[in-house]
Structure formats: C-alpha cells, structure tokens
PDB file of N, CA and C in Angstrom:
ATOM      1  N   UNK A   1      20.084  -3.218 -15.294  1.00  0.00           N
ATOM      2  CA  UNK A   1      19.938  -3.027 -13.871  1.00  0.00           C
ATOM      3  C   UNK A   1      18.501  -2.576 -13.583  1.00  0.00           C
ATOM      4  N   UNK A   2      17.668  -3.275 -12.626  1.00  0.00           N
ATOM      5  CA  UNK A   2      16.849  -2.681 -11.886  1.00  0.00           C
ATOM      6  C   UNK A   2      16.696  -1.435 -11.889  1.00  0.00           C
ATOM      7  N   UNK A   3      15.864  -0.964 -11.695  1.00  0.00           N
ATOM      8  CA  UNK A   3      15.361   0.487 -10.921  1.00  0.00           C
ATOM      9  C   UNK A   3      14.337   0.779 -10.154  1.00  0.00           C
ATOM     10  N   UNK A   4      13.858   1.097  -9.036  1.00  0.00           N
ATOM     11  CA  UNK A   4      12.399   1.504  -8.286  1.00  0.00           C
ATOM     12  C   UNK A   4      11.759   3.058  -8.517  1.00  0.00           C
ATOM     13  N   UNK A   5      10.813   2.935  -8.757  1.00  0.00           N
ATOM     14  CA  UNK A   5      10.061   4.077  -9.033  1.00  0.00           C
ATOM     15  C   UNK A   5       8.646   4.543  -7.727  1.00  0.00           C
ATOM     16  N   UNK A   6       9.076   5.617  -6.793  1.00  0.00           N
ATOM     17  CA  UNK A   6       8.058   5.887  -6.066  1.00  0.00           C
ATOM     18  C   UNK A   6       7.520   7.106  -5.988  1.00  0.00           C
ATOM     19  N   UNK A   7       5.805   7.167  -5.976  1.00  0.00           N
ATOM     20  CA  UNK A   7       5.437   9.004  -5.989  1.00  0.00           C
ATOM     21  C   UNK A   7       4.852   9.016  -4.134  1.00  0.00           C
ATOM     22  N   UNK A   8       5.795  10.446  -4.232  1.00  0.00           N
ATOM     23  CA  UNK A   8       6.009  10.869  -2.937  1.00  0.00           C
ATOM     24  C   UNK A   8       4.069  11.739  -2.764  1.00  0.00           C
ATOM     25  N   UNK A   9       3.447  10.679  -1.872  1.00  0.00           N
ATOM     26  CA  UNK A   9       1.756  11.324  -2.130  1.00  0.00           C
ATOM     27  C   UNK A   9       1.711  12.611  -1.501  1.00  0.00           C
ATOM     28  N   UNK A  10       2.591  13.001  -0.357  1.00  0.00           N
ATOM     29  CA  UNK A  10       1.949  14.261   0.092  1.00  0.00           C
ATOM     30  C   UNK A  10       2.439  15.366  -0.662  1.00  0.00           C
ATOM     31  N   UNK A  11       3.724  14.994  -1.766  1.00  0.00           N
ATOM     32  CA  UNK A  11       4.052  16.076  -2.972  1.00  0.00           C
ATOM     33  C   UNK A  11       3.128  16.180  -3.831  1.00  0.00           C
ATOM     34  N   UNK A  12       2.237  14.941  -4.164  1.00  0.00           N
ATOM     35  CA  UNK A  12       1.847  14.386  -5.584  1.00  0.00           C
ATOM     36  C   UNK A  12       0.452  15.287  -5.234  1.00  0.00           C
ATOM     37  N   UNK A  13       0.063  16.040  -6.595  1.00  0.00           N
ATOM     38  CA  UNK A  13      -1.015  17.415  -6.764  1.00  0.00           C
ATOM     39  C   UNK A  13      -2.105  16.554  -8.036  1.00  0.00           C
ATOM     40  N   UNK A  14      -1.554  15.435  -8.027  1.00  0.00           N
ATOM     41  CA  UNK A  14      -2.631  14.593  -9.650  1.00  0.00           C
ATOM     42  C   UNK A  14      -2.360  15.418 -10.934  1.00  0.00           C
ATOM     43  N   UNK A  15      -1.018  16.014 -11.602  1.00  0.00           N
ATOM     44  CA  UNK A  15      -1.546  16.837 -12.463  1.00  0.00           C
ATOM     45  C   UNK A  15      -1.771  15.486 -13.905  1.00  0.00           C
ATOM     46  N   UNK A  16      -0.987  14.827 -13.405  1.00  0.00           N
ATOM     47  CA  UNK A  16      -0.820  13.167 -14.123  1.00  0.00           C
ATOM     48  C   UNK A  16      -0.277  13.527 -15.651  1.00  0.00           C
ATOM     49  N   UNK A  17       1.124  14.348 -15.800  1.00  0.00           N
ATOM     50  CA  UNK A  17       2.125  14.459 -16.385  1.00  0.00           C
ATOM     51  C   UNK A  17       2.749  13.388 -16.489  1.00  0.00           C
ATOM     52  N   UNK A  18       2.986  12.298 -15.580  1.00  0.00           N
ATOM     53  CA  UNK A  18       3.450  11.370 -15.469  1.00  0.00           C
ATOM     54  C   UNK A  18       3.050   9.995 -16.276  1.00  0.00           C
ATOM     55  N   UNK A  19       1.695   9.947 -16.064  1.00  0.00           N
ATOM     56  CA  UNK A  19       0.570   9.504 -16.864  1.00  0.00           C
ATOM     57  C   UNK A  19       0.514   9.505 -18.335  1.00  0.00           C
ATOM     58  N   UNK A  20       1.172  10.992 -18.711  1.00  0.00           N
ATOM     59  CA  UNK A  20       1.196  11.025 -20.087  1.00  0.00           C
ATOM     60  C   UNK A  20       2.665  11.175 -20.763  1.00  0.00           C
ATOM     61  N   UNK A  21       3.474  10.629 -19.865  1.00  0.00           N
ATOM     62  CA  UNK A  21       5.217  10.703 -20.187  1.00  0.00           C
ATOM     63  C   UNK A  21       5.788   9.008 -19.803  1.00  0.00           C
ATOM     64  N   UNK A  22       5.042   8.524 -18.940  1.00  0.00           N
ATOM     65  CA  UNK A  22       5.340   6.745 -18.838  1.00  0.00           C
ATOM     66  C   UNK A  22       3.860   6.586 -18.500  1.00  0.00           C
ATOM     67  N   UNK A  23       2.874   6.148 -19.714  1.00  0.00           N
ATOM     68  CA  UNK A  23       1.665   5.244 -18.908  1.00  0.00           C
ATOM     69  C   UNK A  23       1.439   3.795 -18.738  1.00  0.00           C
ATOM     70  N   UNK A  24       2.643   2.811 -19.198  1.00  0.00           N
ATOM     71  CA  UNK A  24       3.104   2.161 -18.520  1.00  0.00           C
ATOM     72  C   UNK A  24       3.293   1.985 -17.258  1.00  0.00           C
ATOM     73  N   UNK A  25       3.830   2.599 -16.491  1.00  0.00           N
ATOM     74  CA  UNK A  25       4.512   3.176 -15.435  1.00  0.00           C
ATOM     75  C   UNK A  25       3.097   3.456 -14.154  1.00  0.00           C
ATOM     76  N   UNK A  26       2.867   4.498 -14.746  1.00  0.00           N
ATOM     77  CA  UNK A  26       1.696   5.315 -14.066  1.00  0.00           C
ATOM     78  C   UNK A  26       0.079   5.551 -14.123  1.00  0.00           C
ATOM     79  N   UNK A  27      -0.657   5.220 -13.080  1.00  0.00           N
ATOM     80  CA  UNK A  27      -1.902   5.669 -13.659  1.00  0.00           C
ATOM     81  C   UNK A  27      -2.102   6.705 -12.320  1.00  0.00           C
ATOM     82  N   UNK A  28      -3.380   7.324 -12.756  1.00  0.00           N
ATOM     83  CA  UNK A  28      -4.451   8.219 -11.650  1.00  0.00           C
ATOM     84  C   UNK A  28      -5.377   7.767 -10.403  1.00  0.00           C
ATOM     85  N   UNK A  29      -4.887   7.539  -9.152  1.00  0.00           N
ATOM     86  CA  UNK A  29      -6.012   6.611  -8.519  1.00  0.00           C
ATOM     87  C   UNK A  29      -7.669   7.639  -8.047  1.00  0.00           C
ATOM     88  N   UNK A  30      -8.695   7.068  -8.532  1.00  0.00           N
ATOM     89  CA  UNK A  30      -9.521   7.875  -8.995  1.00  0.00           C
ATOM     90  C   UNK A  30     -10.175   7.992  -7.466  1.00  0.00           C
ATOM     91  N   UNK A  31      -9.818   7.661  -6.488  1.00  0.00           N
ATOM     92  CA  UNK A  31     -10.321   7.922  -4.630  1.00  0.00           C
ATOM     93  C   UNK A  31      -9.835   9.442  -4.509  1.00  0.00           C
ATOM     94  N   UNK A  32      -8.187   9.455  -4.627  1.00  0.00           N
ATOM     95  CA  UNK A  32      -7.014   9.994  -4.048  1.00  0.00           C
ATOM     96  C   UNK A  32      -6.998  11.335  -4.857  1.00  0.00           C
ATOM     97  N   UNK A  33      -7.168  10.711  -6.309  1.00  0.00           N
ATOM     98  CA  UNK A  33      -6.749  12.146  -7.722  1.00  0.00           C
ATOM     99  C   UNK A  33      -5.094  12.254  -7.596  1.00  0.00           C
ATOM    100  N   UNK A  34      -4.597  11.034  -7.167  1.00  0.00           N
ATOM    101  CA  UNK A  34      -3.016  10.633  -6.837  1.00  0.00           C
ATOM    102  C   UNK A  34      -2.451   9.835  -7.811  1.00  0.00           C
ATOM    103  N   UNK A  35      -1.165  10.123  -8.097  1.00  0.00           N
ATOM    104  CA  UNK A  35      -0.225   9.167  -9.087  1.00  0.00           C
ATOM    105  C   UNK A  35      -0.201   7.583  -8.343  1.00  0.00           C
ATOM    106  N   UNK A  36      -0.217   7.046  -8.981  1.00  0.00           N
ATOM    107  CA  UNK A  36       0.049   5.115  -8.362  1.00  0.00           C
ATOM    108  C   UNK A  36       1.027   4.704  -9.519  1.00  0.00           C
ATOM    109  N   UNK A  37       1.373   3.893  -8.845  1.00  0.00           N
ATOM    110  CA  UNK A  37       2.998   3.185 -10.016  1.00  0.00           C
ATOM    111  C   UNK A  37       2.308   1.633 -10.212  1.00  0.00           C
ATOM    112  N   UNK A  38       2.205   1.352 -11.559  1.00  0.00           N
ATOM    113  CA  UNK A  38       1.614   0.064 -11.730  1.00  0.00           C
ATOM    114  C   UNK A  38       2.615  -1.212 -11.413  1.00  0.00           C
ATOM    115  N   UNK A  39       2.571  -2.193 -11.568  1.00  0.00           N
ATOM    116  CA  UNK A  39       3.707  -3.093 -11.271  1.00  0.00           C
ATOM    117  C   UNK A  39       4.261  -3.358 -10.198  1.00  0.00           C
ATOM    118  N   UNK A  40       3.869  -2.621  -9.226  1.00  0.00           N
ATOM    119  CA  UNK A  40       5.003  -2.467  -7.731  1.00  0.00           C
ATOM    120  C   UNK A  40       6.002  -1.127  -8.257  1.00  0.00           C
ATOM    121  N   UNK A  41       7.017  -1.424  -7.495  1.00  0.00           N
ATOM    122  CA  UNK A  41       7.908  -0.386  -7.541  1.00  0.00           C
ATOM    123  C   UNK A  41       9.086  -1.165  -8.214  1.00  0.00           C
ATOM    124  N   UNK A  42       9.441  -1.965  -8.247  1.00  0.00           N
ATOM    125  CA  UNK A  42      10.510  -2.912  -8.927  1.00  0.00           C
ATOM    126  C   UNK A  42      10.579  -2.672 -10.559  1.00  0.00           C
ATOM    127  N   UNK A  43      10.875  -2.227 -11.562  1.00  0.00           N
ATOM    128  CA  UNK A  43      10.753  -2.141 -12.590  1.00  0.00           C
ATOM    129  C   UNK A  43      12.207  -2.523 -13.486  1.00  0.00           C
ATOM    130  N   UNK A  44      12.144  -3.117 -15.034  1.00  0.00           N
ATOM    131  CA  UNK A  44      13.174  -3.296 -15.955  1.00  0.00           C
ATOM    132  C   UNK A  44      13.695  -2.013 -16.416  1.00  0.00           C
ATOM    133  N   UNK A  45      14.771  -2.159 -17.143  1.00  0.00           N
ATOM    134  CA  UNK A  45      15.611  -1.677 -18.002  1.00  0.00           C
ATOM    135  C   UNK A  45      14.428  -0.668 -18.727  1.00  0.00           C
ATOM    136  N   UNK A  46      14.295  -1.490 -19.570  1.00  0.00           N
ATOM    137  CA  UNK A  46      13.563  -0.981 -20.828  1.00  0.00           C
ATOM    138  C   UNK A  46      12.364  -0.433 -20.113  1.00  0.00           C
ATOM    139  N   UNK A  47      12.326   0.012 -18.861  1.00  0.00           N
ATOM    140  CA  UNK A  47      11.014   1.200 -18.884  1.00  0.00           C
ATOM    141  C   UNK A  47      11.666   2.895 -18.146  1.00  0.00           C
ATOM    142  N   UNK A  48      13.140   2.351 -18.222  1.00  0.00           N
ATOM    143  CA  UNK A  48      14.118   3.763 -17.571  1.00  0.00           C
ATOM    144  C   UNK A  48      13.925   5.231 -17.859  1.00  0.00           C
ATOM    145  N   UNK A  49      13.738   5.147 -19.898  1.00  0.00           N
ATOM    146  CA  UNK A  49      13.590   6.770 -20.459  1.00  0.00           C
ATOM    147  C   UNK A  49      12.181   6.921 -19.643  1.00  0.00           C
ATOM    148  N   UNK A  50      10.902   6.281 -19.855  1.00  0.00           N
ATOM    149  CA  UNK A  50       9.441   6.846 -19.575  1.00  0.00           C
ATOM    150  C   UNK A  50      10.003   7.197 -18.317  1.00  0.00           C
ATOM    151  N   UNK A  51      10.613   6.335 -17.512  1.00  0.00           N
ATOM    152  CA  UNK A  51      10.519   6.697 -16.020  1.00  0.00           C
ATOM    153  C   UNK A  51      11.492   8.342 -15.636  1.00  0.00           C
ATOM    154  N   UNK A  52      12.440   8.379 -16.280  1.00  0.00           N
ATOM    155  CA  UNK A  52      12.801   9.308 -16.603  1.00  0.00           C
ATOM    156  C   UNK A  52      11.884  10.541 -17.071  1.00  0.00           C
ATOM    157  N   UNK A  53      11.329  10.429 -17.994  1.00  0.00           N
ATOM    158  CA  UNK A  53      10.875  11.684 -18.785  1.00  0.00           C
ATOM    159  C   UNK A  53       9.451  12.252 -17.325  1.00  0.00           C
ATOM    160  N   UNK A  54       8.800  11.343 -16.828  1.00  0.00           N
ATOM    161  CA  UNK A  54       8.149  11.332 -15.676  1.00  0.00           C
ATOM    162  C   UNK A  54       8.438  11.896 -14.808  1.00  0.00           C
ATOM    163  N   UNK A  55       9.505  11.721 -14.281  1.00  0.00           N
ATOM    164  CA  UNK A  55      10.202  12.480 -13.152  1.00  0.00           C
ATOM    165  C   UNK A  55      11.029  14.005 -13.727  1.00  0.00           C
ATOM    166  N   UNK A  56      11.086  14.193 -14.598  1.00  0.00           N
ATOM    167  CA  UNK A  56      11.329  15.329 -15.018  1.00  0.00           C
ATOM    168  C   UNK A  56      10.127  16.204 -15.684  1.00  0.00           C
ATOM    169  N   UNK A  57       8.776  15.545 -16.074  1.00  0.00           N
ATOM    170  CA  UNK A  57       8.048  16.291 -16.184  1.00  0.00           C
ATOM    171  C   UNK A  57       6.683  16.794 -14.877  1.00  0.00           C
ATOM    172  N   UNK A  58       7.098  15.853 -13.541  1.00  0.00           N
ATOM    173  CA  UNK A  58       6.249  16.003 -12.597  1.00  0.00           C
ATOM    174  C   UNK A  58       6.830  17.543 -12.324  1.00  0.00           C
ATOM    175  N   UNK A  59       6.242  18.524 -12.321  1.00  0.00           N
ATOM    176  CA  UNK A  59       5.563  19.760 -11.259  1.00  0.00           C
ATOM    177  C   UNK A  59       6.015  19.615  -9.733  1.00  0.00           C
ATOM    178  N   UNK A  60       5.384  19.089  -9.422  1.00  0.00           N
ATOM    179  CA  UNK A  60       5.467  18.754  -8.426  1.00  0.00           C
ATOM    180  C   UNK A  60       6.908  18.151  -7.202  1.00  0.00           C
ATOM    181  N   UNK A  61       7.476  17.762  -8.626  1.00  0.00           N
ATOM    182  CA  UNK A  61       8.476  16.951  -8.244  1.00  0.00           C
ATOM    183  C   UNK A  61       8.358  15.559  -7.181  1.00  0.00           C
ATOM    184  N   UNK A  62       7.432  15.561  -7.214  1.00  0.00           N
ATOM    185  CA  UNK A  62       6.504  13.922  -6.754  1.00  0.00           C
ATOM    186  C   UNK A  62       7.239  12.511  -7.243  1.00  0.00           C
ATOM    187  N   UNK A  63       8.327  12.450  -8.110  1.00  0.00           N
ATOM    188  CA  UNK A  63       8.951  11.334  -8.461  1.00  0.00           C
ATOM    189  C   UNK A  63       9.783  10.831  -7.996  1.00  0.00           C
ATOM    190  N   UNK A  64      10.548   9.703  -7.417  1.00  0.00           N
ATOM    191  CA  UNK A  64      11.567   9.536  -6.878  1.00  0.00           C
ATOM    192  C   UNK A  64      12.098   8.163  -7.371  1.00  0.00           C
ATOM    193  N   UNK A  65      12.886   8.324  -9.198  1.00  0.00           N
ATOM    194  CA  UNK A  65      13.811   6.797  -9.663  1.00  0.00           C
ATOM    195  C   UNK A  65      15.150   6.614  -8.766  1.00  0.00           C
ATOM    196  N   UNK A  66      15.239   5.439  -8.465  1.00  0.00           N
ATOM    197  CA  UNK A  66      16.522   4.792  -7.837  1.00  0.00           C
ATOM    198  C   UNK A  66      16.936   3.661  -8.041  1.00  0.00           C
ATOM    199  N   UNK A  67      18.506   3.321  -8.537  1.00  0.00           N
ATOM    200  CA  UNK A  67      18.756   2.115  -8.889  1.00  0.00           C
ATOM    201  C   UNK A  67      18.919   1.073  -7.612  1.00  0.00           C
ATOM    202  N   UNK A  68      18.526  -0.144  -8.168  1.00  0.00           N
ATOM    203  CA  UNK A  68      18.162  -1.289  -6.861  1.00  0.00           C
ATOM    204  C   UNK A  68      19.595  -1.541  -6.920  1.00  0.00           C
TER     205      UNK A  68
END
C-alpha cells in the first residue's frame, strides 16, 4: 500500500533528523534550512520503516505519514 509523507513547514525547525533516519525520503532545502520530501509525497512500500523512523525521530514533530 501507498503511503504520503508531508513536513508540516511552520513546525519544521531544520534539525534534519529526518535527513539522517530516511535520506531517501528527505533532504535540507538550503533557502528555507527546511525539511523537503524528495519524490513528491506519493511514496512505496519499501520506504515505510525510514519514513517511520523520521517521524519518530523529528523534534519537532514536523512529520505527517498517511496511508493513500
């Protein structure tokens, strides 16, 4: 099953935990010092744990996985 992955920007602080738990997933946009989700937001199966471990290691709590 699908899943969407979005960082909520006015939560998101750049500590880029995320970055280093799915970097697949995530990079740093270097304007903002903000999380960006590579790919769109649409993502497979097989990127669920990173996306997971991401959203449980954001601070911030800036992550938001949901199944499509």
């Amino acid at each position: 099953m699908a899943f969407t992955v979005k960082v909520d920007l006015d939560l998101c602080q750049g500590y880029a935990n995320c970055l280093i738990e799915a970097p697949s997933l995530f990079d740093i946009d270097d304007e903002t010092n903000k999380a960006i989700v590579l790919g769109g937001d649409e993502h497979d199966e097989e990127f669920r744990t990173q996306a997971a471990a991401a959203t449980r290691g954001c601070p911030a709590r800036a992550i938001v996985v949901e199944d499509v």
